[in-house]
C-alpha atoms as a PDB file:
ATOM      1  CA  UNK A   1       0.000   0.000   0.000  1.00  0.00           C
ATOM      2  CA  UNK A   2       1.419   3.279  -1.183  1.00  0.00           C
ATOM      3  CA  UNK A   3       1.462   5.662   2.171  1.00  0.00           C
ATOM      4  CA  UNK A   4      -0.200   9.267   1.695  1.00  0.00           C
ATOM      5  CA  UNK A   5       2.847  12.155   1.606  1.00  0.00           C
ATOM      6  CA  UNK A   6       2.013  15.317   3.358  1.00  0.00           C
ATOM      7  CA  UNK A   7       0.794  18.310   1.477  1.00  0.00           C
ATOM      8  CA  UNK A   8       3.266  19.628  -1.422  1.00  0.00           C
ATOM      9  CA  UNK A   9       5.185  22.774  -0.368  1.00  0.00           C
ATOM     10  CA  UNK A  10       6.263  24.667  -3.955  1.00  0.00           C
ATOM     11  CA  UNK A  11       8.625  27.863  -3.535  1.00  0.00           C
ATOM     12  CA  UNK A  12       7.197  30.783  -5.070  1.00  0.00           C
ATOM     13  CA  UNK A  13       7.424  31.626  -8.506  1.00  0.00           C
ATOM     14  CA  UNK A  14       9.803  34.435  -8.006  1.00  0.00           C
ATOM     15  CA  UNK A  15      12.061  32.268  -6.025  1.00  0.00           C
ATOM     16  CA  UNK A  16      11.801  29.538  -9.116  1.00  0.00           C
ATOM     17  CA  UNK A  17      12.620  32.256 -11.304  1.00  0.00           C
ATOM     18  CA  UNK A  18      15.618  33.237  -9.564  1.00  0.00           C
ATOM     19  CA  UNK A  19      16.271  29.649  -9.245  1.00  0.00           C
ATOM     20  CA  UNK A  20      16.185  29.231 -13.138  1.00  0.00           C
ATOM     21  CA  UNK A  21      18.049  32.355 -13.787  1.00  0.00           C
ATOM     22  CA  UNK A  22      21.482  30.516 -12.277  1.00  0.00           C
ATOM     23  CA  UNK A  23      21.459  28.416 -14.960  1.00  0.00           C
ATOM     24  CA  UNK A  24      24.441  28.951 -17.350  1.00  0.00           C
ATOM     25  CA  UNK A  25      22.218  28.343 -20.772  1.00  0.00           C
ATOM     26  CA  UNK A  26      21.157  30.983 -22.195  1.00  0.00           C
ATOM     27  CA  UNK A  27      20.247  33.421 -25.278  1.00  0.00           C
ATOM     28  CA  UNK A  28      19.695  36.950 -26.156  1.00  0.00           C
ATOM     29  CA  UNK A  29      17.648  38.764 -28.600  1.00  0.00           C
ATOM     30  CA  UNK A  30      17.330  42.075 -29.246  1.00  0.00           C
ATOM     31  CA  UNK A  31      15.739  44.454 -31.552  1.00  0.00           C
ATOM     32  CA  UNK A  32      17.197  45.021 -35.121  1.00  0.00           C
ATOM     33  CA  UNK A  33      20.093  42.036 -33.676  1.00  0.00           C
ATOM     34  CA  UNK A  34      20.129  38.764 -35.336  1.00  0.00           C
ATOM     35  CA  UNK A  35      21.324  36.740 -32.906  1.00  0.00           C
ATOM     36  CA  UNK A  36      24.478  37.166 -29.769  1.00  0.00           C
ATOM     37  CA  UNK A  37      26.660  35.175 -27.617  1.00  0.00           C
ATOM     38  CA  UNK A  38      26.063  35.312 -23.918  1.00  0.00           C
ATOM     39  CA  UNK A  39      29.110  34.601 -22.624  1.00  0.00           C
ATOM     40  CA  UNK A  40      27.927  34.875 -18.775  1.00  0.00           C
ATOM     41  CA  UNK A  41      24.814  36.029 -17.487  1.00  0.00           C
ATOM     42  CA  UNK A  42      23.727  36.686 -13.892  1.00  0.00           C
ATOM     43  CA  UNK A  43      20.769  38.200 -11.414  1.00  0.00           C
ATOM     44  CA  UNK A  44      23.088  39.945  -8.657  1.00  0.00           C
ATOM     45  CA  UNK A  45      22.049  39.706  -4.944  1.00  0.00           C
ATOM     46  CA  UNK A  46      20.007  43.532  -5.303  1.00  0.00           C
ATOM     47  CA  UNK A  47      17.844  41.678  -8.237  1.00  0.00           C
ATOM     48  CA  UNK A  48      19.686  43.687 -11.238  1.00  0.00           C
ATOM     49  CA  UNK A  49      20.154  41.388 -14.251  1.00  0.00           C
ATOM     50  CA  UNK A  50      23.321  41.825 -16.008  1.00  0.00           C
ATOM     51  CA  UNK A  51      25.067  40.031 -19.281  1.00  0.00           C
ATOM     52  CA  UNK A  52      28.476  39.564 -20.456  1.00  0.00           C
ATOM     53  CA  UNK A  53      28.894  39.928 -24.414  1.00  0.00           C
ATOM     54  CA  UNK A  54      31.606  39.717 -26.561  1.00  0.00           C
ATOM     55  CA  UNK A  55      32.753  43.407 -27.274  1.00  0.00           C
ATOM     56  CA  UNK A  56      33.011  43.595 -30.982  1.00  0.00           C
ATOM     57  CA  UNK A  57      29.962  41.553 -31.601  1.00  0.00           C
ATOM     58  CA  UNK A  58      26.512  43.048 -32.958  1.00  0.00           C
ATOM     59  CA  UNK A  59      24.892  43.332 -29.995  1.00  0.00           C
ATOM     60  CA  UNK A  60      27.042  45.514 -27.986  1.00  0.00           C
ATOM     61  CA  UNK A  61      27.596  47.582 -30.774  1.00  0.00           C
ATOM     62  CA  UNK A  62      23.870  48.341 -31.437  1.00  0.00           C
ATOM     63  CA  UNK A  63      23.868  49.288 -27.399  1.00  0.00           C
ATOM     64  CA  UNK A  64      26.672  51.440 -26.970  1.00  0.00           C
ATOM     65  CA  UNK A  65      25.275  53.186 -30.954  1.00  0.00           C
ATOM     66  CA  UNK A  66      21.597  53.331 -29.799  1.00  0.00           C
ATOM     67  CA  UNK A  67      20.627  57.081 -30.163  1.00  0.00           C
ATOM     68  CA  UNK A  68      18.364  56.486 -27.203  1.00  0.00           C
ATOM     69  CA  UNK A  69      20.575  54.998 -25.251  1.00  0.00           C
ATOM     70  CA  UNK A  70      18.963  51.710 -24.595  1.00  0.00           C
ATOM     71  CA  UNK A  71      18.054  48.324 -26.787  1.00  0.00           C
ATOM     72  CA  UNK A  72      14.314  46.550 -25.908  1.00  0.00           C
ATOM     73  CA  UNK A  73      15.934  42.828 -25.793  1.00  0.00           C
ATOM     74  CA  UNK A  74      14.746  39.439 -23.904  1.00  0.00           C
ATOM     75  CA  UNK A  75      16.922  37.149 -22.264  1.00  0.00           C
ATOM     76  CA  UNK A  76      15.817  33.824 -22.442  1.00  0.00           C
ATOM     77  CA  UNK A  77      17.488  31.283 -19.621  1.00  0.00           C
ATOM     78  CA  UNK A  78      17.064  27.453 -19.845  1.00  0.00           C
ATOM     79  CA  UNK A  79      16.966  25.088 -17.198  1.00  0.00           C
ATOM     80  CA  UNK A  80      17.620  21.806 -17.820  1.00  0.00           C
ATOM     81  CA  UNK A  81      17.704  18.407 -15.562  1.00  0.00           C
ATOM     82  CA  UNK A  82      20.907  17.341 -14.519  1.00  0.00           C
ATOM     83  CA  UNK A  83      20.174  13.639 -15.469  1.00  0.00           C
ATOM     84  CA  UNK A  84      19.108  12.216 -18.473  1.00  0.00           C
ATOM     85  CA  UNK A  85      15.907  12.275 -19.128  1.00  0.00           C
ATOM     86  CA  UNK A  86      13.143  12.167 -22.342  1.00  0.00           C
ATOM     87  CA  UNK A  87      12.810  15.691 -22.082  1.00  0.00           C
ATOM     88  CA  UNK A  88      15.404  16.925 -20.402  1.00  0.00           C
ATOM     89  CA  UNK A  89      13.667  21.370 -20.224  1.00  0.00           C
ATOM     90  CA  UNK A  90      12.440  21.751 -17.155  1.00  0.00           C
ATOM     91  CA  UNK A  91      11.933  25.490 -17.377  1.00  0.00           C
ATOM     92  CA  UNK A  92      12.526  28.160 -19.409  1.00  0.00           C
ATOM     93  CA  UNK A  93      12.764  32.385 -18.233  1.00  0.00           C
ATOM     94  CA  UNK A  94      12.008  34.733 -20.162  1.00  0.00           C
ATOM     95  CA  UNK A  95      13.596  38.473 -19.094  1.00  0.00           C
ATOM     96  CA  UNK A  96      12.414  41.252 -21.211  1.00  0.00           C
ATOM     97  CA  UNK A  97      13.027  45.033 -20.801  1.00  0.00           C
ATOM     98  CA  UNK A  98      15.875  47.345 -21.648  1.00  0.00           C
ATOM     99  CA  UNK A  99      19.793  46.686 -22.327  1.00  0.00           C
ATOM    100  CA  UNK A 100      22.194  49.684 -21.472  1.00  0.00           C
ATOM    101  CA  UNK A 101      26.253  50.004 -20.957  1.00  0.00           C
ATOM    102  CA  UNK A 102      27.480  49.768 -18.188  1.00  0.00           C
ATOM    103  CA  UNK A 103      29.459  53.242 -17.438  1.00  0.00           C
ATOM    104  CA  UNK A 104      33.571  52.454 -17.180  1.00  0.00           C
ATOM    105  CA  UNK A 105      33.532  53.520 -14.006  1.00  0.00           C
ATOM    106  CA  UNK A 106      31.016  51.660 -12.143  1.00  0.00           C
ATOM    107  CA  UNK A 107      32.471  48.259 -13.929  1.00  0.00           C
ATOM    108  CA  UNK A 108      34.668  46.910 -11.175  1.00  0.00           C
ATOM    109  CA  UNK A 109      31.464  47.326  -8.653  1.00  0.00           C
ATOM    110  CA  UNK A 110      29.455  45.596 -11.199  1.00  0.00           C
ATOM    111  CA  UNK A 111      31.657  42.976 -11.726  1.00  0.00           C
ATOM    112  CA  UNK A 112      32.117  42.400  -8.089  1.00  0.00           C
ATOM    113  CA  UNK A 113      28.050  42.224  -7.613  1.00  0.00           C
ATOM    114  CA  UNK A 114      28.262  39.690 -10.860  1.00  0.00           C
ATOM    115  CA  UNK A 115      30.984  37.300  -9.773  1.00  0.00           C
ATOM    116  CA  UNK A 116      29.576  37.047  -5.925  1.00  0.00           C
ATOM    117  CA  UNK A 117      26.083  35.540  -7.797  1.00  0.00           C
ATOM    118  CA  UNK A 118      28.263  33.577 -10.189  1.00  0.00           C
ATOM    119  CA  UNK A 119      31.501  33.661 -10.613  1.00  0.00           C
ATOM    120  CA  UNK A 120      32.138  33.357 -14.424  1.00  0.00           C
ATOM    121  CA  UNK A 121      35.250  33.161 -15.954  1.00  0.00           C
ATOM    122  CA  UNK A 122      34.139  35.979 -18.751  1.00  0.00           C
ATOM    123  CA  UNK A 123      34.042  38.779 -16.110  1.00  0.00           C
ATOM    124  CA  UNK A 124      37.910  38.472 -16.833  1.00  0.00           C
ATOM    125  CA  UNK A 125      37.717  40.158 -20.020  1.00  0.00           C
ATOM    126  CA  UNK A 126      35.603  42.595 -19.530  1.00  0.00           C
ATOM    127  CA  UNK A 127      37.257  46.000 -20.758  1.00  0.00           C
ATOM    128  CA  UNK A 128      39.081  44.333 -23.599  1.00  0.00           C
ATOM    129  CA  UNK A 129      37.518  41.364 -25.608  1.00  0.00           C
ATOM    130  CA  UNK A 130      34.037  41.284 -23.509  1.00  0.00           C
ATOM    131  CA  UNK A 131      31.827  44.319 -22.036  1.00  0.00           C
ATOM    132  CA  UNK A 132      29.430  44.240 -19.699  1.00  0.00           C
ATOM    133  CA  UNK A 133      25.068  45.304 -20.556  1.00  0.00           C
ATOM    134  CA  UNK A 134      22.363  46.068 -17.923  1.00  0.00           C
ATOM    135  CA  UNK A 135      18.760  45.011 -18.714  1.00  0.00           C
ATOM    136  CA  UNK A 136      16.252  47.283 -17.049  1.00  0.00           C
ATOM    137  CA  UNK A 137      13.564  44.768 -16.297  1.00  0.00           C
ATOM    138  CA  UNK A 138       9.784  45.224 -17.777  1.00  0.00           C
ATOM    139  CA  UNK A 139       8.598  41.932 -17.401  1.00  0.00           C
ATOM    140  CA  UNK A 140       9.442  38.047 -15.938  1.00  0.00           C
ATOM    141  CA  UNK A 141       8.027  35.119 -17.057  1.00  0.00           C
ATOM    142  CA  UNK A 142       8.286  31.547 -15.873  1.00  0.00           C
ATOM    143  CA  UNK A 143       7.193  28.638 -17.770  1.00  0.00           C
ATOM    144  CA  UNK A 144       7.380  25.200 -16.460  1.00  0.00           C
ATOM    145  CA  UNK A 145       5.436  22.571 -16.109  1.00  0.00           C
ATOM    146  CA  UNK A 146       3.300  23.087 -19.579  1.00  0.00           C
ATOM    147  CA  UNK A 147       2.200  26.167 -18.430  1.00  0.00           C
ATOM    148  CA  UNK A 148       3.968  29.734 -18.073  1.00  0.00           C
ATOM    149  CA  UNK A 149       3.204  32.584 -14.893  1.00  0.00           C
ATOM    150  CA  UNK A 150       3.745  35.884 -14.856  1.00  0.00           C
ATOM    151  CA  UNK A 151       6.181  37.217 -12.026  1.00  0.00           C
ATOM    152  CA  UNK A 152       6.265  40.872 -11.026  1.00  0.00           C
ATOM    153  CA  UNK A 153       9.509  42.072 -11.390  1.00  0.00           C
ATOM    154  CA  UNK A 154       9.913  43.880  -7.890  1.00  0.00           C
ATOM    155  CA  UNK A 155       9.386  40.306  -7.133  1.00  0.00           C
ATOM    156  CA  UNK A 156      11.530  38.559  -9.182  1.00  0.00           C
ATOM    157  CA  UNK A 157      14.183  41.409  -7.540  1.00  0.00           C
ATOM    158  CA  UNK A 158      13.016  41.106  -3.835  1.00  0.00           C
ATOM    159  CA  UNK A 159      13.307  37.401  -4.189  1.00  0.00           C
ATOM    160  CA  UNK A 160      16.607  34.796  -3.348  1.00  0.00           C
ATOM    161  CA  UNK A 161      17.521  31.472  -5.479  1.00  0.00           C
ATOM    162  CA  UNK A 162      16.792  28.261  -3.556  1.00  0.00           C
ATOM    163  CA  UNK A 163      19.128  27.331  -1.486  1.00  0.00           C
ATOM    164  CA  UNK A 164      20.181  24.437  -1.958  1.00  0.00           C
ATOM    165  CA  UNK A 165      20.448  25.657  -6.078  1.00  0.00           C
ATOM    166  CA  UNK A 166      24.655  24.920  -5.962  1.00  0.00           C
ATOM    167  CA  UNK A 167      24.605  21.369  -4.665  1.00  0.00           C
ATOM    168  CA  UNK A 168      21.225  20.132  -6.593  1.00  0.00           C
ATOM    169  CA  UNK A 169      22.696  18.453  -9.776  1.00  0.00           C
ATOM    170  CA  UNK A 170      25.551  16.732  -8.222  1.00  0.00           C
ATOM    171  CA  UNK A 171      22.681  15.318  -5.080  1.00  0.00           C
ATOM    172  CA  UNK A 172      20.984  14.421  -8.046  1.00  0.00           C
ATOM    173  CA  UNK A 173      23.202  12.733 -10.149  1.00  0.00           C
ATOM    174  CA  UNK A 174      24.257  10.845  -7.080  1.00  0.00           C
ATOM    175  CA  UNK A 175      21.182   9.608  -6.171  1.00  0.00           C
ATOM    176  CA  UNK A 176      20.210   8.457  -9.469  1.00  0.00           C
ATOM    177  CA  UNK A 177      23.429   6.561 -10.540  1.00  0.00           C
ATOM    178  CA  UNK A 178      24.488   5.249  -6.797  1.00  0.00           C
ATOM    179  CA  UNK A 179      21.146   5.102  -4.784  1.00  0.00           C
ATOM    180  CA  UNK A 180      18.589   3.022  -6.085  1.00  0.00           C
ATOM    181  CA  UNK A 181      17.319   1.771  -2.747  1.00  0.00           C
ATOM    182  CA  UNK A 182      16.556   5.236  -1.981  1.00  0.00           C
ATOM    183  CA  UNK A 183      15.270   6.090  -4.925  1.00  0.00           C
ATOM    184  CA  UNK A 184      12.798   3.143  -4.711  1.00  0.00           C
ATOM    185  CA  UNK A 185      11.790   4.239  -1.196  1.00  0.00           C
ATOM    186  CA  UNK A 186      10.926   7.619  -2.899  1.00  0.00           C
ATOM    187  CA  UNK A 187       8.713   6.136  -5.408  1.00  0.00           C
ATOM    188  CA  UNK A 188       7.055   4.286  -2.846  1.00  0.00           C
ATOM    189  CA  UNK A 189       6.011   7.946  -2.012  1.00  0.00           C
ATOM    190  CA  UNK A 190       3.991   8.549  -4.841  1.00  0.00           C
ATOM    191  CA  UNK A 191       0.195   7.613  -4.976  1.00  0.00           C
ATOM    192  CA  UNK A 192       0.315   3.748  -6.486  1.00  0.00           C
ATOM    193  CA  UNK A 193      -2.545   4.846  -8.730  1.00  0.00           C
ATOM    194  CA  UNK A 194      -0.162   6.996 -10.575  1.00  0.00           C
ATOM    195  CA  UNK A 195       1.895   4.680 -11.316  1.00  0.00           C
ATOM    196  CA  UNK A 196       2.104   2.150 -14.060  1.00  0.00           C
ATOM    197  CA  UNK A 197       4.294  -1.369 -13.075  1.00  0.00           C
ATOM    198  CA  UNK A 198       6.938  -0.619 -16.422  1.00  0.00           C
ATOM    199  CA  UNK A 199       6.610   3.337 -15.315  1.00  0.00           C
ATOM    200  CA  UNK A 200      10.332   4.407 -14.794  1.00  0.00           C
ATOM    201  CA  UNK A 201      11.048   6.985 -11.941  1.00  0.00           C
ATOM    202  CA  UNK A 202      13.997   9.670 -12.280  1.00  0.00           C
ATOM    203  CA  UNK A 203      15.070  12.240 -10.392  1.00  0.00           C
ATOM    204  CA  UNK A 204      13.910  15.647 -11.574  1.00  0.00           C
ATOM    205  CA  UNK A 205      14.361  18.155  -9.085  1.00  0.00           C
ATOM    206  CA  UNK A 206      15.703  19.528  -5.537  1.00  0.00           C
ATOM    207  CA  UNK A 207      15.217  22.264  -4.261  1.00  0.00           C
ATOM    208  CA  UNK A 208      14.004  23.300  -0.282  1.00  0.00           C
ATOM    209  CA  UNK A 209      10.832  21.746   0.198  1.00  0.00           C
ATOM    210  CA  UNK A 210      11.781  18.267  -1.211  1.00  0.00           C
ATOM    211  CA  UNK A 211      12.460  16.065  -4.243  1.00  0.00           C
ATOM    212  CA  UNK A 212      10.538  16.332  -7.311  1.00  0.00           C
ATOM    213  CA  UNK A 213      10.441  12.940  -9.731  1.00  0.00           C
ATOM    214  CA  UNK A 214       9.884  12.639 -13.046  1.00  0.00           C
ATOM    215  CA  UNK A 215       7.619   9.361 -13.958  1.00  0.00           C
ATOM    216  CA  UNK A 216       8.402   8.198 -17.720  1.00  0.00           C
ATOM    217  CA  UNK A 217       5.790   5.849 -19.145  1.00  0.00           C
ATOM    218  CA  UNK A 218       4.843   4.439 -23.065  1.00  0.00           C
ATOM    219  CA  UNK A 219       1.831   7.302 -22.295  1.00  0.00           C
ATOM    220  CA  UNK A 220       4.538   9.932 -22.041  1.00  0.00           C
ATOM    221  CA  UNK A 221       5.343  11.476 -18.530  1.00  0.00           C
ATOM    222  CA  UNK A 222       4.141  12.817 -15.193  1.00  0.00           C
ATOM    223  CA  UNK A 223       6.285  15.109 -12.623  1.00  0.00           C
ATOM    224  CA  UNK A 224       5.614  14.819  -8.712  1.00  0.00           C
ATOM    225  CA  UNK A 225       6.960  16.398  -5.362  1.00  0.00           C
ATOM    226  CA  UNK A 226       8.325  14.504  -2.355  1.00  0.00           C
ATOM    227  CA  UNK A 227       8.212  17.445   0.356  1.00  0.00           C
ATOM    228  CA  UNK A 228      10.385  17.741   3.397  1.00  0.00           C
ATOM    229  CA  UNK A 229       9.130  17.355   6.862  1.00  0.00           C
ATOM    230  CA  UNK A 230      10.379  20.571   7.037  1.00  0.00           C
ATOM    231  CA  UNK A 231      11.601  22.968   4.219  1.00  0.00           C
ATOM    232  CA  UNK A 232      15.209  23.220   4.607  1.00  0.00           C
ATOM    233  CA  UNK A 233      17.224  26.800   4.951  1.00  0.00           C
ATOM    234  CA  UNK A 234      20.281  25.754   4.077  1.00  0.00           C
ATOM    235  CA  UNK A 235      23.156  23.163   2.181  1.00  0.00           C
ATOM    236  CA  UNK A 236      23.570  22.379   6.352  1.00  0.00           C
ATOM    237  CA  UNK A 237      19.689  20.923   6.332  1.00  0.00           C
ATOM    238  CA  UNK A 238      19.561  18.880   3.525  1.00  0.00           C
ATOM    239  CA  UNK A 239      21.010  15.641   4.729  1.00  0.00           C
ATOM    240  CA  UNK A 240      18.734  15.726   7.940  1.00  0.00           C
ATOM    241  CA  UNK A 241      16.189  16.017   5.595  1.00  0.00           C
ATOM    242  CA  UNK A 242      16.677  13.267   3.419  1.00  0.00           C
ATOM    243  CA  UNK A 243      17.788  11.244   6.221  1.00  0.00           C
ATOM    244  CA  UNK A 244      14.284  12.017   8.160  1.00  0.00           C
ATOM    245  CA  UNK A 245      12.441  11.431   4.517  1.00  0.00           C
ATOM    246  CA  UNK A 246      13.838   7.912   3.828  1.00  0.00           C
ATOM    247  CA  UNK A 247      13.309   7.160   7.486  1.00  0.00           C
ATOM    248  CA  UNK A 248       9.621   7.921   7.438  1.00  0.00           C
ATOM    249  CA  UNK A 249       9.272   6.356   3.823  1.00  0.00           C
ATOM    250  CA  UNK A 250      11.021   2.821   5.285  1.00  0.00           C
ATOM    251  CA  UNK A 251       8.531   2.658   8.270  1.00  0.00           C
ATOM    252  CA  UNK A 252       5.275   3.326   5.701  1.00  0.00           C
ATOM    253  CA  UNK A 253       6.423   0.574   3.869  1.00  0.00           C
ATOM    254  CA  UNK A 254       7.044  -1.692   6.416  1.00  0.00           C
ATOM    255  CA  UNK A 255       4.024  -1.116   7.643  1.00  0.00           C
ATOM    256  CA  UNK A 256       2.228  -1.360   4.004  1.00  0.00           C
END
């Protein structure tokens, strides 16, 4: 007998957001632009979105020659699953608003703000091969799931990524090619009349309230959450957590 979890906990949508928006994969478009490298991208801890281009390349050039000083442009940011999976997208962002240079003389603080939210390799060059754009947000939009939502950019700036964002693909990865005990005990998690006997279970997600599982079938697939007792605060939490989840997931089947 499958046991019944406790009610899914989902972080906001501006905190998925800013959870997507750490992901390196990403695109920008811009008006009159065919097409640019990003060669870094980040949202800094005050919620200003900033991209690293290359400093000869269309783009930046249309920027810095804009007669009004700014370039309407959308950056689009990809998340995908850090196992293998059918469809591997498990959300895409979608920042649109205004690009502008950043002045000469407020680059180092920029830079400084950039590299402490991600610490790319590109902010090196900046000032000779790379240069650094602003986008002045006018809208945020999250799609996942099938479906896309709205998120108010004050929002989107007030907000935090999840913390455990840094350690999820590698927790992931680990329990999907060295765990399958555990993984079974979280499928026993899921209600058995979702579940098909040939259905294959996968890791999706992690994030602070729990697990989320992807379940691949011939009909095509199904996503799920495995909550947390607790949400977790911290990188610190998350083994408590899991420890407390399997735990509780080995008694409900003994007991099944």
């Amino acid at each position: 007998m499958t046991s019944t979890t406790p009610p899914a906990v989902r972080p906001t949508a501006a905190e998925r957001a800013r959870t997507v928006a750490c992901r390196p994969s990403a695109a920008v478009c811009a008006a009159g632009v065919s097409g640019t490298r990003v060669l870094a991208h980040a949202t800094t801890g005050a919620g200003q979105v900033f991209v690293v281009v290359p400093a000869d390349g269309e783009l930046a050039v249309a920027v810095r020659t804009d007669p009004d000083g700014d370039l309407p442009a959308l950056l689009m940011v990809t998340d995908h699953a850090p196992v293998s999976l059918r469809d591997p997208v498990r959300a895409q962002l979608w920042l649109s608003g205004w690009l502008t240079p950043v002045r000469a003389e407020d680059e180092r603080a920029v830079a400084v703000a950039f590299a402490e939210a991600v610490p790319a390799g590109a902010l090196l060059d900046v000032g000779t091969t790379a240069t650094l754009l602003r986008l002045d947000l006018a809208e945020v939009v999250l799609g996942e799931g099938g479906g896309t939502v709205e998120v108010d950019p004050d929002d989107y700036a007030a907000a935090g990524p999840d913390p455990l964002v840094a350690v999820e693909a590698a927790a992931l990865q680990h329990l999907d090619a060295d765990h399958p005990a555990e993984l079974a005990l979280l499928r026993s998690r899921i209600p058995g009349d979702w579940l098909a006997e040939d259905d294959v279970v996968r890791p999706l997600g992690l994030d602070r309230a729990g697990f989320r599982l992807r379940i691949e079938s011939a009909r095509g697939h199904r996503d799920v959450r495995v909550p947390f007792d607790v949400p977790v605060t911290s990188e610190a939490e998350l083994g408590p957590a899991v420890h407390r989840l399997m735990c509780a997931a080995r008694r409900c089947c003994r007991q099944g």
